[in-house]
C-alpha atoms as a PDB file:
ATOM      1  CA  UNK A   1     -79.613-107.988 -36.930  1.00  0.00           C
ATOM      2  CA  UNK A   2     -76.657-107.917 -38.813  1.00  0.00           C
ATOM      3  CA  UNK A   3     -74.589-111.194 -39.661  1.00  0.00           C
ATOM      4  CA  UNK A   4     -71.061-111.147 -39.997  1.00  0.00           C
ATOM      5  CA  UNK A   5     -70.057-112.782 -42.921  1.00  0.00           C
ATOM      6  CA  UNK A   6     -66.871-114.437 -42.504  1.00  0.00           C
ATOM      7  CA  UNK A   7     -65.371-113.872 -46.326  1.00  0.00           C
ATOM      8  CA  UNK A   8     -65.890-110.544 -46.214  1.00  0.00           C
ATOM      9  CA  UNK A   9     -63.891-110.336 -42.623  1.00  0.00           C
ATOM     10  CA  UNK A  10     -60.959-112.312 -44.290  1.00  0.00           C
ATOM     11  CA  UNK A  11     -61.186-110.020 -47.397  1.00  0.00           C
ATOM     12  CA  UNK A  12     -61.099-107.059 -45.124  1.00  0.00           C
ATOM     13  CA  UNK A  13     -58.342-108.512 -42.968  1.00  0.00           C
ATOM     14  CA  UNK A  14     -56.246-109.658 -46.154  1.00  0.00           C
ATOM     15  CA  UNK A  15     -56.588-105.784 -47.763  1.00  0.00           C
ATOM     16  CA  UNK A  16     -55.663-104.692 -44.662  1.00  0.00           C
ATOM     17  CA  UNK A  17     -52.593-106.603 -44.536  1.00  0.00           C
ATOM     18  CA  UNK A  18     -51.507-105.955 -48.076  1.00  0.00           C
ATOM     19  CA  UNK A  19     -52.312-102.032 -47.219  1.00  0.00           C
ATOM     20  CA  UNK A  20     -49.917-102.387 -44.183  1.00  0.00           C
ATOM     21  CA  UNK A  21     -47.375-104.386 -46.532  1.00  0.00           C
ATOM     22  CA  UNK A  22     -47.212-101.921 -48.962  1.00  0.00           C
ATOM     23  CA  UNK A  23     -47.290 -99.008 -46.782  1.00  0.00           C
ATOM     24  CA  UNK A  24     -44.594-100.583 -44.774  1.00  0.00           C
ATOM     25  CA  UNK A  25     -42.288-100.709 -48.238  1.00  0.00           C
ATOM     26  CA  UNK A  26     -43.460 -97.530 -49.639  1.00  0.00           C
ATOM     27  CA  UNK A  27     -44.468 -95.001 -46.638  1.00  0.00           C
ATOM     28  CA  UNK A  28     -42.950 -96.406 -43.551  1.00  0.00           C
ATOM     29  CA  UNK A  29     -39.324 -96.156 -44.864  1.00  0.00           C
ATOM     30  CA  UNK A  30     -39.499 -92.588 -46.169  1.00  0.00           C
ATOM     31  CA  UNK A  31     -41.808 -91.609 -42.839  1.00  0.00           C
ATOM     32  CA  UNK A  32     -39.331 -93.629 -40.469  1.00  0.00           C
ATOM     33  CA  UNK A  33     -36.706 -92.125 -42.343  1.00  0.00           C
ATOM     34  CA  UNK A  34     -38.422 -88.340 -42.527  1.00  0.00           C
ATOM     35  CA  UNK A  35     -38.777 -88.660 -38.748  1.00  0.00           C
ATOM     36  CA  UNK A  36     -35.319 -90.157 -38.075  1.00  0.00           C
ATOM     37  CA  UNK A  37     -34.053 -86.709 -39.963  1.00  0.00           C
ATOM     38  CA  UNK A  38     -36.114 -84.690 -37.652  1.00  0.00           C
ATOM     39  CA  UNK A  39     -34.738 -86.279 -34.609  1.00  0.00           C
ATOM     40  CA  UNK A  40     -31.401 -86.124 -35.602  1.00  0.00           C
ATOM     41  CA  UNK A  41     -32.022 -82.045 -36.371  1.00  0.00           C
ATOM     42  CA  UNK A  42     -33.868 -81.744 -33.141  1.00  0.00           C
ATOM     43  CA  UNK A  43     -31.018 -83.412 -31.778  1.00  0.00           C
ATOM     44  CA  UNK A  44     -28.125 -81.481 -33.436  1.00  0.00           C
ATOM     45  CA  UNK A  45     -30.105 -77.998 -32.667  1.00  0.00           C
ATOM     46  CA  UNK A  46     -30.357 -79.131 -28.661  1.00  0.00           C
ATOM     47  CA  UNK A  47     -26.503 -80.087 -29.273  1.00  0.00           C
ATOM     48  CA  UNK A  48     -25.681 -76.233 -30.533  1.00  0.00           C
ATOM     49  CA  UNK A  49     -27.742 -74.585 -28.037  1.00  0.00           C
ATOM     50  CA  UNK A  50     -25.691 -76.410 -25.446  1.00  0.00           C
ATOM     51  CA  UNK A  51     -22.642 -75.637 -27.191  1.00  0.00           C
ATOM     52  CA  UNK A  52     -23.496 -71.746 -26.978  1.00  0.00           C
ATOM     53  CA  UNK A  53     -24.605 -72.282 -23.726  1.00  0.00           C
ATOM     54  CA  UNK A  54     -21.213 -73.560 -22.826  1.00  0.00           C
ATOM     55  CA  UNK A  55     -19.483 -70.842 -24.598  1.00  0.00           C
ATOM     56  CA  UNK A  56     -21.404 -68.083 -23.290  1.00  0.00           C
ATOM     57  CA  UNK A  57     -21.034 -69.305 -19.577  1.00  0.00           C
ATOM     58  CA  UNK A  58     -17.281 -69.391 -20.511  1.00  0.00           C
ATOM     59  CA  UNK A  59     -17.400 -66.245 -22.320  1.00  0.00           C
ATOM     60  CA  UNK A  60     -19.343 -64.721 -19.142  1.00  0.00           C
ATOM     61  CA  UNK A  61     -16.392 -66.123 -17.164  1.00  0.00           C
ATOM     62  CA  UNK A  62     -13.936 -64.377 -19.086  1.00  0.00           C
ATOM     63  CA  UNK A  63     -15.349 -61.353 -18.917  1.00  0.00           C
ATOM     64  CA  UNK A  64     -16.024 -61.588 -15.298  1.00  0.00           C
ATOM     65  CA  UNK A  65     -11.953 -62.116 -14.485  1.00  0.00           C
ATOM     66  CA  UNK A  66     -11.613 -59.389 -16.637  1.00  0.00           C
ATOM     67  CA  UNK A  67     -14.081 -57.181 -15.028  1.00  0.00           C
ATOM     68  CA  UNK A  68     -12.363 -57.973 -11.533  1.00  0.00           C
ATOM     69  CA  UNK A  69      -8.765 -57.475 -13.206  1.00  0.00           C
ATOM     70  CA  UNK A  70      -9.939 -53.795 -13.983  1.00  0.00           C
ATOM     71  CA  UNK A  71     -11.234 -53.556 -10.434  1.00  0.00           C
ATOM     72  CA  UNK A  72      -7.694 -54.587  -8.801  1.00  0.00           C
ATOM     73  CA  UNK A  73      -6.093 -52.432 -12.142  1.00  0.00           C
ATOM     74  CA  UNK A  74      -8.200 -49.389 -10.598  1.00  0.00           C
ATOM     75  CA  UNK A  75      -8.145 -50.057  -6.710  1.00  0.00           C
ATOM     76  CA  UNK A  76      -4.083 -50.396  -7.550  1.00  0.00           C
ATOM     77  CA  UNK A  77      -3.927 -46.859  -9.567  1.00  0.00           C
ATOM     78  CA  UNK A  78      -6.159 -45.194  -6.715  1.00  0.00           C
ATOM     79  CA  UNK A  79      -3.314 -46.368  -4.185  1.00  0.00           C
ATOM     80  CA  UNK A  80      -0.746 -45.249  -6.415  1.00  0.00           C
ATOM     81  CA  UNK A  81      -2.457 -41.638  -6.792  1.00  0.00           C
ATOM     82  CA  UNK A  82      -3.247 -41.420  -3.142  1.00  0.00           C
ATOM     83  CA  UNK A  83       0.815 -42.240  -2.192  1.00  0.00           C
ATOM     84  CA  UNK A  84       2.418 -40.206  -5.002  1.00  0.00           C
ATOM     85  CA  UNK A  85      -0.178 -37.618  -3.547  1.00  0.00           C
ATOM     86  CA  UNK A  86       1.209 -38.547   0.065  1.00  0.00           C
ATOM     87  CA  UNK A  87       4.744 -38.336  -1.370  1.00  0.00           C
ATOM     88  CA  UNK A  88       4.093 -34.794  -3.188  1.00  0.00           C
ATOM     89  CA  UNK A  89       2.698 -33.804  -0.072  1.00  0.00           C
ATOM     90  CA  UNK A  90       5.887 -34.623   2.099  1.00  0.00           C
ATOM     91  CA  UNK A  91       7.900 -32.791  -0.289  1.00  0.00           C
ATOM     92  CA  UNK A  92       6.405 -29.651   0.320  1.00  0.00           C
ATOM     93  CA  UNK A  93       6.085 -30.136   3.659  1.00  0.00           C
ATOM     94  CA  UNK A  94      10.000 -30.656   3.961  1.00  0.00           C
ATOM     95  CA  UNK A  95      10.538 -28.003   1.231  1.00  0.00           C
ATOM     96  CA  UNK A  96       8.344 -25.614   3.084  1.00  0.00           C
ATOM     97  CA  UNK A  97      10.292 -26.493   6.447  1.00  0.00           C
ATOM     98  CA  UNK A  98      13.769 -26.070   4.891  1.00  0.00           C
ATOM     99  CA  UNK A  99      12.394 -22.430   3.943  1.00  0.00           C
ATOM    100  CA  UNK A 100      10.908 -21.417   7.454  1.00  0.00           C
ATOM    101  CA  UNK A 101      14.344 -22.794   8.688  1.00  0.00           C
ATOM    102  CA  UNK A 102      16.119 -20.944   6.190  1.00  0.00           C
ATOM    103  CA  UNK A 103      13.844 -17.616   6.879  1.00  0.00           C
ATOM    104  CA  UNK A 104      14.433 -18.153  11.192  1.00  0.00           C
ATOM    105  CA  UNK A 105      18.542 -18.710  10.318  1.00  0.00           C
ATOM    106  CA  UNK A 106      18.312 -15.286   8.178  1.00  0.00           C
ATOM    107  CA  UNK A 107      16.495 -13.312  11.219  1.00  0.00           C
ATOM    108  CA  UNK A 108      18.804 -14.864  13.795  1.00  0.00           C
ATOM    109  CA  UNK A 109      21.599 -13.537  11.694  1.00  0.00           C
ATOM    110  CA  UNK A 110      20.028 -10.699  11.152  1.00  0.00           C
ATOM    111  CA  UNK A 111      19.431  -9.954  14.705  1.00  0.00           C
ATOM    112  CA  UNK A 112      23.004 -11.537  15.717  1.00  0.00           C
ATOM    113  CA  UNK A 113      24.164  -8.815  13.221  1.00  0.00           C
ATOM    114  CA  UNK A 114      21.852  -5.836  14.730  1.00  0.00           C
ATOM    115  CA  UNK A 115      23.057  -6.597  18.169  1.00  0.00           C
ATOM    116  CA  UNK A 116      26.842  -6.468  17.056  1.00  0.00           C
ATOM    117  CA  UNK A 117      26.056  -3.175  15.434  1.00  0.00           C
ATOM    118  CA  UNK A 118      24.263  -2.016  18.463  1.00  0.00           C
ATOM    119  CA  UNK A 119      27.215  -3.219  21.111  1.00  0.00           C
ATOM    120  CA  UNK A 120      29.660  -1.076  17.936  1.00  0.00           C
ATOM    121  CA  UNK A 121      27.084   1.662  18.500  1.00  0.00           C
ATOM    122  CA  UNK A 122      27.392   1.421  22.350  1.00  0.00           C
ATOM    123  CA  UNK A 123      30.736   1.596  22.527  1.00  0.00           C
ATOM    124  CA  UNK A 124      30.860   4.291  20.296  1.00  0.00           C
ATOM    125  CA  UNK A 125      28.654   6.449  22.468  1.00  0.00           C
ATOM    126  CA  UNK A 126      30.806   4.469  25.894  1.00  0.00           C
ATOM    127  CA  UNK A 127      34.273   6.263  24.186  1.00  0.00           C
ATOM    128  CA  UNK A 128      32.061   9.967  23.200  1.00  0.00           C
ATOM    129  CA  UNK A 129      30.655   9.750  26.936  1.00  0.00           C
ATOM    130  CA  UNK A 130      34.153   9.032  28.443  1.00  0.00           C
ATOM    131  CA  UNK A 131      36.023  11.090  26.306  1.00  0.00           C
ATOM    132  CA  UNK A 132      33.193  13.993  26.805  1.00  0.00           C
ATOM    133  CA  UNK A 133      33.441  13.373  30.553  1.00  0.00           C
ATOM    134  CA  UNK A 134      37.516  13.525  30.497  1.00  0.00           C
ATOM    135  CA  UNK A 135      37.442  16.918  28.230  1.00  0.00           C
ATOM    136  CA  UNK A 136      35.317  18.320  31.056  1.00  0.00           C
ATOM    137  CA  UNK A 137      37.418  17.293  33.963  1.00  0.00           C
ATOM    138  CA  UNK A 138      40.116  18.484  31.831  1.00  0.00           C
ATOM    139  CA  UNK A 139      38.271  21.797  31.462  1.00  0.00           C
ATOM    140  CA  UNK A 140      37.902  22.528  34.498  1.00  0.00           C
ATOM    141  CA  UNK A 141      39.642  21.687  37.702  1.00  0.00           C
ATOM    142  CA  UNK A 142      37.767  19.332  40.458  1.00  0.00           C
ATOM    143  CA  UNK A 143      38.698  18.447  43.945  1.00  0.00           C
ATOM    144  CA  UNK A 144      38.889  14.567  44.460  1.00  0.00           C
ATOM    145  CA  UNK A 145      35.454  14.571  46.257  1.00  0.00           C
ATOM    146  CA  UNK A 146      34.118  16.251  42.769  1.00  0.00           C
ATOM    147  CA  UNK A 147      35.543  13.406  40.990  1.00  0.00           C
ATOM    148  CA  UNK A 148      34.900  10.553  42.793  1.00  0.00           C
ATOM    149  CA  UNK A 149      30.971  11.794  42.209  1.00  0.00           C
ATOM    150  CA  UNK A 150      31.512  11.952  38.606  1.00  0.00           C
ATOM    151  CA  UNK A 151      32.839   8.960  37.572  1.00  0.00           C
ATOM    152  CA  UNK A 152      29.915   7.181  40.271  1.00  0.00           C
ATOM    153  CA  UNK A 153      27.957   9.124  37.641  1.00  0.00           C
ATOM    154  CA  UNK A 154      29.403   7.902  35.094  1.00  0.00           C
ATOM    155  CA  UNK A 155      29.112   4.291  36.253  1.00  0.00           C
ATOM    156  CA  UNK A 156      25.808   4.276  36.876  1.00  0.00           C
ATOM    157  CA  UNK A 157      24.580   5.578  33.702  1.00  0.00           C
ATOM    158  CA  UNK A 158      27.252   2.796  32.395  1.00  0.00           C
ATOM    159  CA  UNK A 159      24.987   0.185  34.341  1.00  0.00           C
ATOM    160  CA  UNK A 160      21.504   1.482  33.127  1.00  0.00           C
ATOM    161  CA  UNK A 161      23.309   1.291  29.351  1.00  0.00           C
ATOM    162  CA  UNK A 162      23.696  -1.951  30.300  1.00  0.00           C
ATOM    163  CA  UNK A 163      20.227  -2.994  32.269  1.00  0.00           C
ATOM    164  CA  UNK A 164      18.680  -1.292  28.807  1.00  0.00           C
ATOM    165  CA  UNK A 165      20.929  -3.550  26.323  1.00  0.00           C
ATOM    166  CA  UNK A 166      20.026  -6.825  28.198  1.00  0.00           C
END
């Protein structure tokens, strides 16, 4: 089989050495150094991404106080709307009242004067009727039982003036 021969291990083990030494002062410093870089940029990029993380969860926040400042803002105007419409509403309700009352005190006056011209009308036909009834008796001559039957007449039609008028 194969022997090992002992020089050429040491050899081997020696070149290897000097390969790691110079590797170590020539490649492992710029490598080490290459990869330190990369860390720190993998590092600093994680940092930033947290950092806009952060400011978009604030940013989110901000917006969502906003958001539910608008709602309140709105809810707020609705109420507003709905009493200025309650308020509008009463006014011409009230306005609309004072009219009908206004209208109903116009008719009763109206009515209170109707009435006053119809008792001036009643008495004006009351004097015609008495004054027609005392030109007849004047005309002609009646005996007291004559009379007393007119002015029972008289009285009664008086009353059913009356019963009508009420």
């Amino acid at each position: 089989m194969h022997q090992l021969d002992l020089g050429q291990i040491i050899s081997q083990v020696v070149g290897f050495g000097i390969v790691l030494l110079i590797l170590r002062q020539f490649a492992w410093g710029p490598i080490l150094a290459l990869l330190d870089e990369r860390r720190d940029k993998i590092k600093g990029e994680f940092d930033e991404i947290e950092n806009q993380r952060q400011s978009v969860t604030a940013d989110r926040a901000q917006l969502d106080e906003r958001l539910s400042g608008i709602e309140q803002e709105a809810r707020e105007k609705i109420q507003a709307g709905v009493a200025e419409g309650e308020k509008v509403g009463n006014e011409i309700k009230t306005k609309a009242r004072q009219e009908a009352q206004g209208i109903l005190q116009r008719a009763e006056e109206q009515v209170q004067r109707d009435r006053e011209k119809a008792q001036v009308a009643l008495r004006n036909e009351t004097v015609s009727m008495v004054l027609a009834a005392t030109e007849k008796l004047l005309q002609e001559k009646l005996d007291p039982e004559a009379h007393k039957g007119r002015v029972e007449s008289f009285i009664d039609s008086l009353d059913k003036v009356q019963g009508a008028k009420s």
